[in-house]
Protein backbone atom coordinates (compact mmCIF):
# COMPACT_ATOMS: atom_id res chain seq x y z
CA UNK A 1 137.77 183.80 59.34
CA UNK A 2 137.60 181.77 56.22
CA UNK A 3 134.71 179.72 57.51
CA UNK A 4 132.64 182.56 58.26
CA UNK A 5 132.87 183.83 54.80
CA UNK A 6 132.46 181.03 53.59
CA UNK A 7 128.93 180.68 55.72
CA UNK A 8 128.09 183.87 55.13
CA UNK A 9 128.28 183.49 51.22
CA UNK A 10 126.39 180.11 51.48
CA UNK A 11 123.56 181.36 53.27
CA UNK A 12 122.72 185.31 51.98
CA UNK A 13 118.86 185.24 52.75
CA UNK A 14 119.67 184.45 56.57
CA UNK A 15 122.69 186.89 56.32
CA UNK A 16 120.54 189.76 54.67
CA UNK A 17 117.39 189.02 57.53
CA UNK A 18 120.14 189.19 60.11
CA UNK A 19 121.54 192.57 59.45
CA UNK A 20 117.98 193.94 58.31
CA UNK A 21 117.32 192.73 61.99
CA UNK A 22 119.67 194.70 63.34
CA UNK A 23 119.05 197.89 61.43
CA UNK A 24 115.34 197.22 62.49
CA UNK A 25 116.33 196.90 66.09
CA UNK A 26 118.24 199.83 66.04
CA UNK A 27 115.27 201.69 64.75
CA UNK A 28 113.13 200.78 67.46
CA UNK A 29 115.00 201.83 70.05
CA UNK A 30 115.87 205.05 68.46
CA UNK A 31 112.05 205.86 67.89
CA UNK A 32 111.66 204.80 71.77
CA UNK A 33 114.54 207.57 72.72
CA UNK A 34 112.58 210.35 70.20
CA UNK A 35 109.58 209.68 72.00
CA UNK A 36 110.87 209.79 75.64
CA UNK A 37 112.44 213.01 74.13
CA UNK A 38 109.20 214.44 72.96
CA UNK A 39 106.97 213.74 76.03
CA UNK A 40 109.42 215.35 78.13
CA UNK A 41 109.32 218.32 75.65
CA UNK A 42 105.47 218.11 75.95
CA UNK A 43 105.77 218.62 79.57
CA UNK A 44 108.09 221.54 79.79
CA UNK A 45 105.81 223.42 77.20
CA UNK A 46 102.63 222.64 78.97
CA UNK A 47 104.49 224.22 82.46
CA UNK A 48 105.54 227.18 80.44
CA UNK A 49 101.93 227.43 79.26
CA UNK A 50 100.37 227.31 82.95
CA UNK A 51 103.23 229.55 84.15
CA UNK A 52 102.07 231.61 81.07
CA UNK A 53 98.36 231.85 81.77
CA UNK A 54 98.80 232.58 85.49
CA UNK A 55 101.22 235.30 84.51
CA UNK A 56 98.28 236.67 82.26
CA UNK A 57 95.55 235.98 85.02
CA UNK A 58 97.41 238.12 87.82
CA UNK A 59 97.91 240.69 85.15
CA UNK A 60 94.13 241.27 84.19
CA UNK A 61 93.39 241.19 88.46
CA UNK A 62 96.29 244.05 88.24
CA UNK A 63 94.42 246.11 85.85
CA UNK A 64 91.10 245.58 87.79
């Protein structure tokens, strides 16, 4: 335990790119999950939308 801290306080730069690494990494895949999220959002609106306009389409050849 004592030689890692005693790494870690010798080399800081490599220390700070490896945890901004990680934090980076961690971004990346949390951006991939938002957007998986979204598109599947995307696609349930633009059913509701068709289910929508047919809904209005059989209600105008009602009124006819």
């Amino acid at each position: 335990m004592r030689a890692l801290a005693q790494w870690v306080t010798n080399n800081r730069l490599v220390t700070i790119l490896l945890v901004g690494y990680f934090f980076l990494s961690l971004l990346v895949f949390e951006q991939g999950r938002t957007i998986e999220n979204q598109r599947s959002l995307i696609q349930q609106l633009f059913g509701d939308s068709i289910a929508l306009n047919l809904a209005k389409a059989h209600q105008i050849q009602q009124k006819k």
